[in-house]
Structures are given as structure tokens and as C-alpha cells.
Protein backbone atom coordinates (compact mmCIF):
# COMPACT_ATOMS: atom_id res chain seq x y z
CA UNK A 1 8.93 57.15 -108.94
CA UNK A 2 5.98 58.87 -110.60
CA UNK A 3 7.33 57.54 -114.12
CA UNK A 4 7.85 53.61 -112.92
CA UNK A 5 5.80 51.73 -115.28
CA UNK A 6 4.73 49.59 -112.62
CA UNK A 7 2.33 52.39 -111.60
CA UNK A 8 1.03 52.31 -114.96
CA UNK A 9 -0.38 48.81 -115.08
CA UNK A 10 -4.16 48.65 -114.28
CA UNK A 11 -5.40 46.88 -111.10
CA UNK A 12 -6.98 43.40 -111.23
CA UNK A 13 -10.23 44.66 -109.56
CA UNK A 14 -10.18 47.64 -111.82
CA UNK A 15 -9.84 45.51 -115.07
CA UNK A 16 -12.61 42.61 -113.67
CA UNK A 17 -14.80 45.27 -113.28
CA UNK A 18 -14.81 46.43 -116.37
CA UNK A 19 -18.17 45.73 -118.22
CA UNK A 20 -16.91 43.84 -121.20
CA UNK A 21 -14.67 41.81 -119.05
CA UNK A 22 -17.47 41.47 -116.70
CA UNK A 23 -19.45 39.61 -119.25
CA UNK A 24 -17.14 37.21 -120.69
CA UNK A 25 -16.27 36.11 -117.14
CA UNK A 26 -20.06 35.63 -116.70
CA UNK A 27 -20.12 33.36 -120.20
CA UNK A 28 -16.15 31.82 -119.49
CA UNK A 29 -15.57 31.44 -116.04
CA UNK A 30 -13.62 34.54 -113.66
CA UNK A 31 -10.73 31.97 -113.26
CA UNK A 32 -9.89 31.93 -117.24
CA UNK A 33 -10.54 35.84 -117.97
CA UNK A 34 -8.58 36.72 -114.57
CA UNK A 35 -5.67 34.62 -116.15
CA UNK A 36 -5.97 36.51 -119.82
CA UNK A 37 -5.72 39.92 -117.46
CA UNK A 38 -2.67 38.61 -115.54
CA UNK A 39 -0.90 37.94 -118.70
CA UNK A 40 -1.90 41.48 -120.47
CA UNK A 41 -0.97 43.16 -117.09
CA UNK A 42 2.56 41.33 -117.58
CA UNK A 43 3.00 42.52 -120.90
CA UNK A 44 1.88 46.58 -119.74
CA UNK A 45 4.80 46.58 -116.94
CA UNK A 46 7.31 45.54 -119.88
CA UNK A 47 5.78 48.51 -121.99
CA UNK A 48 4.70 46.09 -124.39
CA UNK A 49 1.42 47.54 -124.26
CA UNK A 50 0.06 50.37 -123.41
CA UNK A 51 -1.98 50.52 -120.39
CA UNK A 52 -5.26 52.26 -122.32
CA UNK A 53 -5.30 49.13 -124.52
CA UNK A 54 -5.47 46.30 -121.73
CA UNK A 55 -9.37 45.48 -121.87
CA UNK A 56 -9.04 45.13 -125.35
CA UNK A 57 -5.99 43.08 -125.58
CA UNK A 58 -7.90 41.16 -122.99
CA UNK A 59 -10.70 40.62 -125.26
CA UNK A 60 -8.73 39.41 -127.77
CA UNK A 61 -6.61 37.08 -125.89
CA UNK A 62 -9.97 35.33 -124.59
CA UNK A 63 -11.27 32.19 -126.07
CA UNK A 64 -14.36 31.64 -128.16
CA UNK A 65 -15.42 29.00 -125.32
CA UNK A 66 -14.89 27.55 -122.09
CA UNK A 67 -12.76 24.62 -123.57
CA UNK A 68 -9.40 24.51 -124.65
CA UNK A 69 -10.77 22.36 -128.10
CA UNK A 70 -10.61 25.21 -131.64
CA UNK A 71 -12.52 24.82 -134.23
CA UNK A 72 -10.13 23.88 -137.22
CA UNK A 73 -10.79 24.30 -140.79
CA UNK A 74 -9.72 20.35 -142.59
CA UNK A 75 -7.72 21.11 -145.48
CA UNK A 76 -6.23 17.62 -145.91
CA UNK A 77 -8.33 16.47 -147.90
CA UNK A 78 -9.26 13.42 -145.32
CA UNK A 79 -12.69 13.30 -145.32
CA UNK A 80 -12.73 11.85 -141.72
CA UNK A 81 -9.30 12.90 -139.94
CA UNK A 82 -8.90 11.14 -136.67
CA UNK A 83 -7.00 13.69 -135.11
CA UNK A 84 -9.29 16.60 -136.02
CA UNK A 85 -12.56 14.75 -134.43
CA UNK A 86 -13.09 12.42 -137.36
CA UNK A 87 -17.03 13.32 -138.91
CA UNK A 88 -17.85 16.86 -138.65
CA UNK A 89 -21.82 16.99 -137.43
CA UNK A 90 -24.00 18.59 -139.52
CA UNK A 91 -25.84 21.44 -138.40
CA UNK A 92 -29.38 19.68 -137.29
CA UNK A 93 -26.77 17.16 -134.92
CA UNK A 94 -25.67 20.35 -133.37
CA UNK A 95 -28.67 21.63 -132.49
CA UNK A 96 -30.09 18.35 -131.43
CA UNK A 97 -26.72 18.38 -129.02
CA UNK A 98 -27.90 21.56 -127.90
CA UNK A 99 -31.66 20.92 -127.61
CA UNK A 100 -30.49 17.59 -125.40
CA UNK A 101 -27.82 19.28 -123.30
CA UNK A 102 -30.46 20.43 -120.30
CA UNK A 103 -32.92 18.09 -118.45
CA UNK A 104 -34.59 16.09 -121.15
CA UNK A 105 -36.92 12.99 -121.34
CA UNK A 106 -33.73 10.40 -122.38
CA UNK A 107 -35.42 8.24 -120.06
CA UNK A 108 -38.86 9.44 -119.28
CA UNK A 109 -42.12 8.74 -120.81
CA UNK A 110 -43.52 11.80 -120.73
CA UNK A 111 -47.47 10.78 -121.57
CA UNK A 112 -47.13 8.24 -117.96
CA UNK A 113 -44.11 9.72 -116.09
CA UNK A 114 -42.52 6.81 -115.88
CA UNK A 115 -39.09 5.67 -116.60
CA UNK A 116 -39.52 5.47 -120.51
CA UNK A 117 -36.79 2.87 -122.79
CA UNK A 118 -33.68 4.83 -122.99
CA UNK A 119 -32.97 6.45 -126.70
CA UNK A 120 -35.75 4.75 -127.86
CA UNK A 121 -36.22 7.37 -131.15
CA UNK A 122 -32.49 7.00 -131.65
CA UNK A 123 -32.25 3.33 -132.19
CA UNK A 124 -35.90 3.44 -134.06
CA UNK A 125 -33.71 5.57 -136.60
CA UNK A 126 -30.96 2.95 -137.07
CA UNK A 127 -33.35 0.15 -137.49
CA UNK A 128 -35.32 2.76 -140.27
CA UNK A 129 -32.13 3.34 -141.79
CA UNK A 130 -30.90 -0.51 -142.36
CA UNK A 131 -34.12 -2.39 -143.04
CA UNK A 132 -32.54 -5.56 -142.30
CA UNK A 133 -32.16 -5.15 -138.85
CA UNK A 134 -34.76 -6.37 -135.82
CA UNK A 135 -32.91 -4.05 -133.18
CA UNK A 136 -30.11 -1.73 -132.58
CA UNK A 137 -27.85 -1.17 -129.59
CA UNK A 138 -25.63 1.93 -129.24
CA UNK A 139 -22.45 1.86 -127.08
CA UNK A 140 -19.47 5.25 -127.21
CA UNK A 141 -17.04 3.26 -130.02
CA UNK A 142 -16.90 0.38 -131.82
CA UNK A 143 -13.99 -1.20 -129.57
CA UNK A 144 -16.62 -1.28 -126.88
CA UNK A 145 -19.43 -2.97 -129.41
CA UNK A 146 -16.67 -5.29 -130.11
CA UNK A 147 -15.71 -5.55 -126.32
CA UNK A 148 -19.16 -5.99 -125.16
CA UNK A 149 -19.86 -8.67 -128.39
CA UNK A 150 -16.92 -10.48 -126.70
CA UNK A 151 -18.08 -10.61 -123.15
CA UNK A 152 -21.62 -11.05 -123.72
CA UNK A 153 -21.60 -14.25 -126.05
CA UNK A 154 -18.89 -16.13 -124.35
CA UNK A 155 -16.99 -18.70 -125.33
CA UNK A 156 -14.16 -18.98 -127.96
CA UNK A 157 -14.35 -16.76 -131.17
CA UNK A 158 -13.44 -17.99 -134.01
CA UNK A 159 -11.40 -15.07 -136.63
CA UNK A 160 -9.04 -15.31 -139.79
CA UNK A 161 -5.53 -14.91 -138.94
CA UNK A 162 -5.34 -12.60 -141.56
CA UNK A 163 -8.28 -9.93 -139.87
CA UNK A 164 -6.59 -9.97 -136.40
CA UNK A 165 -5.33 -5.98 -137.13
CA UNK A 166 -4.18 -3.18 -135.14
CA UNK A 167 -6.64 -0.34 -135.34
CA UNK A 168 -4.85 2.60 -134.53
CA UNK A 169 -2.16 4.23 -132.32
CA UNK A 170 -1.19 0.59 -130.68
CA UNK A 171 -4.20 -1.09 -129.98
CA UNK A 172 -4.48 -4.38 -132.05
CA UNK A 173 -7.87 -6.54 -131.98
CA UNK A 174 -6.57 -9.39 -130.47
CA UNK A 175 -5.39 -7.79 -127.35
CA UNK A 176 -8.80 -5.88 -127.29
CA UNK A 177 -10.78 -9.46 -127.95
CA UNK A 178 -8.66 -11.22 -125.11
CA UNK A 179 -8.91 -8.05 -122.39
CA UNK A 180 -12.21 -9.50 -121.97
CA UNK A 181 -11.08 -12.95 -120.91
CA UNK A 182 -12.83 -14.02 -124.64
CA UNK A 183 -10.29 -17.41 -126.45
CA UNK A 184 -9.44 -16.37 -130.20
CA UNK A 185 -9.23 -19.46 -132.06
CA UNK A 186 -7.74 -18.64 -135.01
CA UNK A 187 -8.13 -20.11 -138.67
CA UNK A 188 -6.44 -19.80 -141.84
CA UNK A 189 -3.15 -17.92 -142.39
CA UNK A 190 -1.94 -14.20 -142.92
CA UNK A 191 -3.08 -14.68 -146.57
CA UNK A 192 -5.60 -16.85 -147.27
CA UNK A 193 -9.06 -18.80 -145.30
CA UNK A 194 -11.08 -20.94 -146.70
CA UNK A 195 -14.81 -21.71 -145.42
CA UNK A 196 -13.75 -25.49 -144.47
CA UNK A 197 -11.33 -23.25 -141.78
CA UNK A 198 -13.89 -21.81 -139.92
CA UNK A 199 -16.46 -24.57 -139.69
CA UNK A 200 -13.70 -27.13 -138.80
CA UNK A 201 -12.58 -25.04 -135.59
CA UNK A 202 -15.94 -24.73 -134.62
CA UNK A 203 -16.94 -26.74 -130.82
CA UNK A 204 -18.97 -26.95 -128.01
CA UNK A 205 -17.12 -24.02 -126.29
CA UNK A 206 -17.35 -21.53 -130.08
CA UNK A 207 -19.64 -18.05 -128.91
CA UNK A 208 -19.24 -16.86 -132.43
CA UNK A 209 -18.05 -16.69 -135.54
CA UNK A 210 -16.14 -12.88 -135.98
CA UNK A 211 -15.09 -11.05 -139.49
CA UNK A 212 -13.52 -8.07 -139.28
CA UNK A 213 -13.09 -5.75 -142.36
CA UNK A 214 -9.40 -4.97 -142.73
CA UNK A 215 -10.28 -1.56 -143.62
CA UNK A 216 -6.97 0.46 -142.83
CA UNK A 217 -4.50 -2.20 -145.32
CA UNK A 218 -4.87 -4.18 -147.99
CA UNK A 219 -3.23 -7.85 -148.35
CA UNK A 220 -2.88 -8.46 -152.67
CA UNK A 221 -1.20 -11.31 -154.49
CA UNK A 222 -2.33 -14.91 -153.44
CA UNK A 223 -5.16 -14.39 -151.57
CA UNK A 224 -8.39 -15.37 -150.39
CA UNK A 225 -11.47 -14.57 -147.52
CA UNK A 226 -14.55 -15.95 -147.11
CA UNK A 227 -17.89 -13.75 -148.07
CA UNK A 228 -20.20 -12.84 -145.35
CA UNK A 229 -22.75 -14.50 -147.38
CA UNK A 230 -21.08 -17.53 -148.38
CA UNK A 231 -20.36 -17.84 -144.15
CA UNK A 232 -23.71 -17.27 -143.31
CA UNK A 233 -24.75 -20.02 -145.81
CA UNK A 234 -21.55 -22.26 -144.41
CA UNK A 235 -22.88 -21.38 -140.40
CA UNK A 236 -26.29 -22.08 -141.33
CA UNK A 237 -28.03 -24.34 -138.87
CA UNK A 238 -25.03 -24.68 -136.34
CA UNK A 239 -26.73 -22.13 -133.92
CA UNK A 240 -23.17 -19.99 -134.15
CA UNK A 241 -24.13 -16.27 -134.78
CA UNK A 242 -22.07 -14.26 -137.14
CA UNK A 243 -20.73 -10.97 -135.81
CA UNK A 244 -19.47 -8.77 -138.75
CA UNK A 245 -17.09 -5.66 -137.59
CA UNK A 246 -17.73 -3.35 -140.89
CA UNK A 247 -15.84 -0.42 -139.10
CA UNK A 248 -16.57 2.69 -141.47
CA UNK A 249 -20.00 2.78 -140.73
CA UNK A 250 -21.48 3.31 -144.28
CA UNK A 251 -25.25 2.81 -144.26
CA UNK A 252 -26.06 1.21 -147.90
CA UNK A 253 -23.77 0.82 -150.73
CA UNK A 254 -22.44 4.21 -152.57
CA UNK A 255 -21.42 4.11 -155.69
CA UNK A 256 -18.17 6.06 -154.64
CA UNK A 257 -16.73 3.51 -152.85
CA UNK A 258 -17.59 0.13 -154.53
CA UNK A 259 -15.75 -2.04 -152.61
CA UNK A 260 -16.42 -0.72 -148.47
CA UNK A 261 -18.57 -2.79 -146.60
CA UNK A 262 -21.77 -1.70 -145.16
CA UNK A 263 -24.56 -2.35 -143.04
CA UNK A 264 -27.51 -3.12 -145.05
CA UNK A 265 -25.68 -5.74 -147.45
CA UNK A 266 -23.69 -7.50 -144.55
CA UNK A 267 -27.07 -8.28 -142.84
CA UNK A 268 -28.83 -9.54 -145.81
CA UNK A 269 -26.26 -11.23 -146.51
CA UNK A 270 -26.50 -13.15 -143.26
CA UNK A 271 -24.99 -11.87 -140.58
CA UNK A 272 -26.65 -11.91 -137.06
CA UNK A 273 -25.20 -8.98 -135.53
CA UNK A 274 -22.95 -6.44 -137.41
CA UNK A 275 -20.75 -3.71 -135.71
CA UNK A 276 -19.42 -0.17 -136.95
CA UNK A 277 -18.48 3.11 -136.00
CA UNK A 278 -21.20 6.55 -135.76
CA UNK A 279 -18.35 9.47 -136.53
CA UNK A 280 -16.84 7.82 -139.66
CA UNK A 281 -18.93 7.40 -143.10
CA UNK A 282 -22.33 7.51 -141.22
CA UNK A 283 -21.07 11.00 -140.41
CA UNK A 284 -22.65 10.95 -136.65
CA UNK A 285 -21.24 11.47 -133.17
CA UNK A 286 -18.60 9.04 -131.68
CA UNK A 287 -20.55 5.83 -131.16
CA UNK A 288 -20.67 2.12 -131.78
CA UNK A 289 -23.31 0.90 -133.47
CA UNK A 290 -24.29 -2.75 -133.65
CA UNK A 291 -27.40 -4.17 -135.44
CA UNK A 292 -28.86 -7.26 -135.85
CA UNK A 293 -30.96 -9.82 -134.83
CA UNK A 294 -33.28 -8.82 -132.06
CA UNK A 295 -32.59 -11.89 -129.35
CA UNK A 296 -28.88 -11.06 -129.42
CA UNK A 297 -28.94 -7.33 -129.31
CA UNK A 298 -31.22 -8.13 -126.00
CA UNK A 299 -28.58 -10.40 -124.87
CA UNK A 300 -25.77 -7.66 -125.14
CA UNK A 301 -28.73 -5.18 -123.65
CA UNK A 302 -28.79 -6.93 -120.52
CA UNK A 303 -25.25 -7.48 -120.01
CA UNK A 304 -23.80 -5.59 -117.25
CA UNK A 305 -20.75 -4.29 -119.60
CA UNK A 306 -23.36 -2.64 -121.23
CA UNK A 307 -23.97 0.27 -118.26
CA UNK A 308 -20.13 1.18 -118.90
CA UNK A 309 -20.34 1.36 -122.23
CA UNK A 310 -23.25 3.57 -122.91
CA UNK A 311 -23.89 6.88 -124.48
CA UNK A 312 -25.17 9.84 -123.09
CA UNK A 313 -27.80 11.93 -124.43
CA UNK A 314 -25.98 14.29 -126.13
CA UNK A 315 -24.67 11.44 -128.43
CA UNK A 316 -28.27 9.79 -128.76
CA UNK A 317 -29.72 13.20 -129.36
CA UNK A 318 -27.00 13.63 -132.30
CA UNK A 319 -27.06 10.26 -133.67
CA UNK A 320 -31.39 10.40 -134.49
CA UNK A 321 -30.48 13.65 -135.97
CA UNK A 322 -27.66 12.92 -138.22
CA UNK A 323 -29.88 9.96 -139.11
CA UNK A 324 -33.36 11.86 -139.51
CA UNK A 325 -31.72 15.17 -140.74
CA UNK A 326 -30.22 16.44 -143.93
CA UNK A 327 -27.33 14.66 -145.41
CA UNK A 328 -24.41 15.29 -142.88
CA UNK A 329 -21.10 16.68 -144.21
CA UNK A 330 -19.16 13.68 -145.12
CA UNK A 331 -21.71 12.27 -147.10
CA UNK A 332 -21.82 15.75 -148.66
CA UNK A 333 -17.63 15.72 -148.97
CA UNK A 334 -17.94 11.85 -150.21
CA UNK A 335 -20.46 13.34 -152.94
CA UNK A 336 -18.65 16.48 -154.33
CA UNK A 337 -19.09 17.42 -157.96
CA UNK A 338 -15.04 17.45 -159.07
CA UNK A 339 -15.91 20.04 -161.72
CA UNK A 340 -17.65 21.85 -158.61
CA UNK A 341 -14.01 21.57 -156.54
CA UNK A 342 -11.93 22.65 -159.37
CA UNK A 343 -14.01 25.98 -160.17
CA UNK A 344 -13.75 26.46 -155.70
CA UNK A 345 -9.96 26.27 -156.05
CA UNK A 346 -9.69 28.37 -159.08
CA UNK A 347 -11.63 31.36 -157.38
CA UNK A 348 -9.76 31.18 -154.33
CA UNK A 349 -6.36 30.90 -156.28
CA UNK A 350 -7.53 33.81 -158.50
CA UNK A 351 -8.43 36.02 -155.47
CA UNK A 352 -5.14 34.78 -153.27
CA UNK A 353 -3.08 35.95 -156.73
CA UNK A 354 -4.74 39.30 -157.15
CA UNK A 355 -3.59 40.10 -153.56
CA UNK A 356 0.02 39.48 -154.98
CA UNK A 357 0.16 35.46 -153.59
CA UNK A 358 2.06 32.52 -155.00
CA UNK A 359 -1.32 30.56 -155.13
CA UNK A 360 -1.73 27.96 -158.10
CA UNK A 361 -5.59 25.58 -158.63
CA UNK A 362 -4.20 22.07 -158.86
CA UNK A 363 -5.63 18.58 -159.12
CA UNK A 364 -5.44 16.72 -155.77
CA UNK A 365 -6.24 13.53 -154.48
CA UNK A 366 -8.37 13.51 -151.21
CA UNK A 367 -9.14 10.18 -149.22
CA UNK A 368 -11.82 8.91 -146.99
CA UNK A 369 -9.73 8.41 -143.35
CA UNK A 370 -10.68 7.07 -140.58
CA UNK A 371 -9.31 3.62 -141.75
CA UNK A 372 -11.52 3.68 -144.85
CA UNK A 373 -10.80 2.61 -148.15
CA UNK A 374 -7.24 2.92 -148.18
CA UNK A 375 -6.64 2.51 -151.39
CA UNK A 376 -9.34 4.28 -153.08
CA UNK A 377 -8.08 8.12 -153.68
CA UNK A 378 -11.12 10.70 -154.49
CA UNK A 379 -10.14 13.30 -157.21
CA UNK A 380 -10.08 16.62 -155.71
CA UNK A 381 -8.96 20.23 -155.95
CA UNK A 382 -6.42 22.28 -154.11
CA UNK A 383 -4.92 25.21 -153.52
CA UNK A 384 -1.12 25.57 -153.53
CA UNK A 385 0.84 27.94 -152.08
CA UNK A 386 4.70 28.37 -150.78
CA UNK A 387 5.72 25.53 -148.31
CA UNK A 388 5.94 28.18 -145.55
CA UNK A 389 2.44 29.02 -145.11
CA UNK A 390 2.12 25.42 -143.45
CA UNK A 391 2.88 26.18 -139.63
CA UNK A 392 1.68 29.56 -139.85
CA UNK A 393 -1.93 28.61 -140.79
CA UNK A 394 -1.86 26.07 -138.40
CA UNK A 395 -1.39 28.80 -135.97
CA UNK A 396 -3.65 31.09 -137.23
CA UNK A 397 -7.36 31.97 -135.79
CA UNK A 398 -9.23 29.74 -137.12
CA UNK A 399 -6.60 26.92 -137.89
CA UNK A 400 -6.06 25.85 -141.16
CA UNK A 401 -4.69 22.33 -141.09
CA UNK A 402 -2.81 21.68 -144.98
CA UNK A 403 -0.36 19.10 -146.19
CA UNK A 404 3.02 19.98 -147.61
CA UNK A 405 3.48 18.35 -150.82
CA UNK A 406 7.12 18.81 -152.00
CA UNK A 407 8.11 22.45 -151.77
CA UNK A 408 3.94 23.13 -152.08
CA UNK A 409 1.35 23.41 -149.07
CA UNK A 410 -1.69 22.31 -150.60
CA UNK A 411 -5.03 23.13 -149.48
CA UNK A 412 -7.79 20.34 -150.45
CA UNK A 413 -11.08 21.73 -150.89
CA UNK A 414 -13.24 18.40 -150.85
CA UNK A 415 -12.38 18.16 -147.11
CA UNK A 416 -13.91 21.54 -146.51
CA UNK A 417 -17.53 22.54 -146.93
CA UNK A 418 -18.24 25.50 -149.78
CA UNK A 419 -19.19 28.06 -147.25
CA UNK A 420 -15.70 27.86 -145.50
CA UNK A 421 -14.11 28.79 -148.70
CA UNK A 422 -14.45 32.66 -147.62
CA UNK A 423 -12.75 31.94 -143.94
CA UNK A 424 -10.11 29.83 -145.62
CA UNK A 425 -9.25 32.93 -148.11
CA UNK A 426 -9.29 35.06 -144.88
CA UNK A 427 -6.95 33.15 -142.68
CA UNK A 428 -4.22 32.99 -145.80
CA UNK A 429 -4.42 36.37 -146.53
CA UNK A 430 -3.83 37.19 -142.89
CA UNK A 431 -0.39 34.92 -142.66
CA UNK A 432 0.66 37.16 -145.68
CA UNK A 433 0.06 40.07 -144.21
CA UNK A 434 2.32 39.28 -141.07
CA UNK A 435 4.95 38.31 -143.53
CA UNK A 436 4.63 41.83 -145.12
């Protein structure tokens, strides 16, 4: 009996109490570490392991964190990936998150003690950012802006066929628009509108006149929409407020992307309120944001839909810094010197190759995401390697998330900030290793 391996396997208590396990069960929780000590005890009574190495296979099994989300390194070369958390926050949003996640004064004037305007410096930043707006609302995602637009002007809304689109995994802007009891009147066809459409469907019972930027398709051929300034002009006097949904969120125009919508121009231009996202282009937190004219921000303030919709501190806290900070990483991604890309992938290829790796620099083509410019490829650089390092990376510690291209995996570089080119080189040389 002396030599069952049973006896071998170290108690619970015993491994608990061991110092290093001690702490991480102070920083992760008991229930999580006692779990990663279960499992390591399973694999000592199988003689997996030996029973000297259990606190540090322990260690190693335990995550970084409390949460179950990994940090991933984007290789796609989608600068805003909706299933990797869309806009990466730049390092003064993450310590504004952190600086905001105790008790904070969200909501207290500090000079009176009293109840102070809630994200007050966050929304002063959005109305300093895009000149032409009186006010600025913030809500968790555009579909609520959009929802809360709905509800809180009333009425029917009057939208091009052609803009009613579906903005991801199922959900379609109609069904959103008439969830909140709102009547779409619609004008024009799939193709084409024409100014005369929207001003003859407007009535007594019209709450507002709605364009939304098709910003994940593009309709060519025989086509035609009406300008946000040229509707403005059309609206003028009628007492109808424009609501422009610009989606990506870009600030001003870049000259990158000459043809995506943003803020500052749709407002000149005319529109009364205008709607987009904080985590795409802007390169914020989650968030809708809606600007505009200062009576009808007010109105949507006040709205009761507005207490469900709101954003919590952490989210204000990121948003005034992504704002007032340093440019934020997709700005930085949207900006990339292609020279600067192509001598990135050539060093990594050159170093992946002198460790005896199939790894090739090739030109790429990234894209924005995030239903941005669709059609509007960025050049890029890559590294390629053998199709099979695909599922392994994605499995490695950190994650490295790729694209097979052919018989290629190809590793985009514009999607991934310069100092991650060392962890990147890392993680690849470590699948090769297990292959070896």
C-alpha cells in the first residue's frame, strides 16, 4: 500500500497553504485557485506529474485575472474586430478606468458636496472635440442612442428604404426602430431617394427625419441618396429635426478614409442631432454618443429610457481620456507609415527564418471593421507562415488571432501596435518548438 500513488498526491489544505498559492488566492479568489489544485492533484494520482511539482503546475495553470476574458494579440489586420472587443484603449483610458474604478466624484461636486451633473468633464470633451455641437449625451451603444432617439421624439420617422440595414449578428434597424413602439414611414426604394421623398411623407404625426450611414455594404449602379446638407437645407423651417446615425464614430474628416462620415461635417452640415459609436474609429470604450443641438439632447436627457441606458463611470472615465489623451491605438493603426509595416514584417520574418521557420514579409491588405468602410482596403504588411500555425497560436499564451490565406496564415502587422512585435515573435516561436 505504501507505493499507491494515491498516497502521493498532496492534500488540499497542504497545497492552499502554501505561500505562493496563498497569495494568488488572496488576488483571484480561493474558489478559482482551489479548482487549479483539484485539477493538478488529478493529474499527480495518474502519475502525470510528479507530486514535488504541484505548486508550480498550479501556478502555471492559474489565470492572469479573475475573469475568464485573455488578452489577444489582433493579427487580422481589422483595425476594429468585433469579436476581439472592437477599439483597443489606449493606455491613459486604462488608467482613467482604473483611477475611476473606486468611490469617485461621478456625481458629486466636490467644492459644495452636493450631487454634482453626472460626467460633466466627459461630455465637455465631446462638445471640445466637435465644435459644432451645443451638448452631448452618452448612452452604452449606439442601438440605445438610436433606441432612446426613437422613444424620446415620438411620432413617425421618416428613413430611405434603402438605409433600413441589419447591423450585425441578426439585428436589423427596423426591428430595433419599431421595439420602441416608433412608425417607420418609409421613402424611396432599395436604390434610389430623392429629397421630394422625404419632404412629401412628412405630417402632423413625423418626430424626425432619420439617415443612417450604410456603413457595413455598399449599393453601386443606378443610384442615388440625399446629402445631409442638401436635407437640412430641404427640412429647413418645417420644425422636423434631422437625426444622422454616422455609426463609425470618426471625429473630423481623415484623409485615410475620404468617403466615412463623421461628426463634425454631418453637424455643419445641418443636422440637429447626430449618433455614433465610442469603441469604433473614435477608438474609446463601448458607448453611444449623440451630439447636437442643445434643446434636444435635453429632451432625450430627461427621458426616462435614458436611466437604462446610461454609462457607468468606468466608461465616462475612459471616454474624457481617450478624448483628452494621446492619440488612442486605432487612430495610431488607421495612421501607420506602410514603409514603417513592411520593414516590422521583414524583421520578424528575418528573425522567425533564422530560427529555421517557413516565414515570408508579404504585402497585405488590412481593413477598418467594425462596419467601416467596407470597401476601402488599407495597404499593410504581414507575416506568412505554414497554414498550421493557425489553431495553434490561437491557443497559445497570449493568443495570436491570424487569417489563413490559401495554404498561408498571415499575420497583419497594422492591426498590432509596434511594441507587440516582440510577444508576437515569442508566441510563434513557441508553437514551433512544440512541433519540434
Amino acid at each position: 500500500m505504501s507505493d499507491d500513488p494515491r498516497r502521493q498526491v498532496p492534500r488540499t489544505d497542504t497545497l492552499l497553504a502554501d505561500p505562493q498559492l496563498a497569495a494568488a488566492a488572496d488576488r483571484l479568489g480561493r474558489d478559482l485557485v482551489k479548482a487549479a489544485v483539484q485539477d493538478v492533484q488529478q493529474r499527480v494520482r495518474t502519475g502525470a506529474l510528479a507530486p514535488a511539482d504541484a505548486v508550480p503546475a498550479v501556478l502555471t495553470a492559474l489565470p492572469t485575472t479573475a475573469g475568464s476574458l485573455r488578452p489577444v494579440l489582433n493579427a487580422t489586420g481589422v483595425l476594429v474586430h468585433t469579436n476581439l472587443g472592437r477599439a483597443p484603449l489606449s493606455p491613459a483610458a486604462v488608467e482613467a478606468v482604473v483611477a475611476a474604478s473606486g468611490t469617485t466624484d461621478v456625481e458629486l461636486d466636490l467644492t459644495t458636496g452636493r450631487r454634482g451633473p453626472r460626467g460633466e468633464a466627459a461630455l465637455a470633451a465631446l462638445v471640445d472635440a466637435v465644435p459644432a455641437a451645443e451638448a452631448a449625451l452618452v448612452v452604452n451603444n449606439c442601438a440605445a442612442a438610436l433606441a432612446l432617439v426613437a422613444t424620446a421624439l415620438g411620432g413617425e420617422l421618416v428613413v430611405a428604404r434603402g438605409e433600413l440595414v441589419e447591423i450585425g449578428d441578426g439585428f436589423r434597424i427596423p426591428e430595433l426602430l419599431e421595439a420602441t413602439g416608433a412608425r417607420l414611414r418609409e421613402v424611396g426604394t432599395t436604390n434610389r431617394v430623392a429629397l421630394d421623398d422625404y419632404l412629401g411623407a412628412l405630417g402632423e404625426r413625423t418626430g424626425a427625419v432619420l439617415k443612417v450611414h450604410p456603413s457595413n455594404f455598399v449599393v453601386r449602379g443606378f443610384t442615388r441618396a440625399v446629402p445631409v446638407a442638401e436635407l437640412a437645407a430641404g427640412l429647413a423651417g418645417s420644425g422636423v429635426p434631422l437625426v444622422a446615425d454616422v455609426g463609425s464614430g470618426l471625429l473630423r474628416p481623415h484623409p485615410v478614409l475620404p468617403d466615412e462620415p463623421d461628426l463634425q461635417t454631418t453637424l455643419a452640415d445641418g443636422a440637429d442631432l447626430v449618433l455614433a459609436s465610442g469603441d469604433k474609429l473614435l477608438g474609446g470604450p463601448q458607448a453611444g454618443i449623440v451630439l447636437g443641438r442643445a434643446d434636444l439632447v435635453q429632451r432625450l436627457r430627461r427621458h426616462p429610457l435614458y436611466r437604462a441606458f446610461r454609462v457607468d463611470k468606468t466608461t465616462l472615465a475612459a471616454l474624457e481620456a481617450t478624448l483628452r489623451g494621446p492619440q488612442p491605438p486605432v487612430q495610431q493603426m488607421l495612421a501607420a507609415d506602410v514603409d514603417g509595416l513592411r520593414r516590422r514584417a521583414a524583421a520578424l520574418a528575418a528573425r522567425l527564418v533564422a530560427a529555421g521557420l517557413d516565414a515570408v514579409a508579404v504585402e497585405s491588405a488590412a481593413r477598418v471593421g467594425g462596419g467601416g468602410a467596407p470597401e476601402h482596403p488599407l495597404p499593410s504588411a504581414a507575416v506568412s507562415l505554414p497554414a498550421g500555425f493557425a489553431v495553434p497560436l490561437r491557443a497559445g499564451t497570449p493568443p495570436v488571432v491570424g487569417y489563413v490565406a490559401g495554404d498561408r496564415t498571415l499575420l497583419d502587422l497594422r492591426s498590432l501596435r509596434t511594441e507587440d512585435d516582440e510577444t508576437l515573435a515569442a508566441a510563434v516561436l513557441e508553437v514551433a518548438r512544440a512541433w519540434t
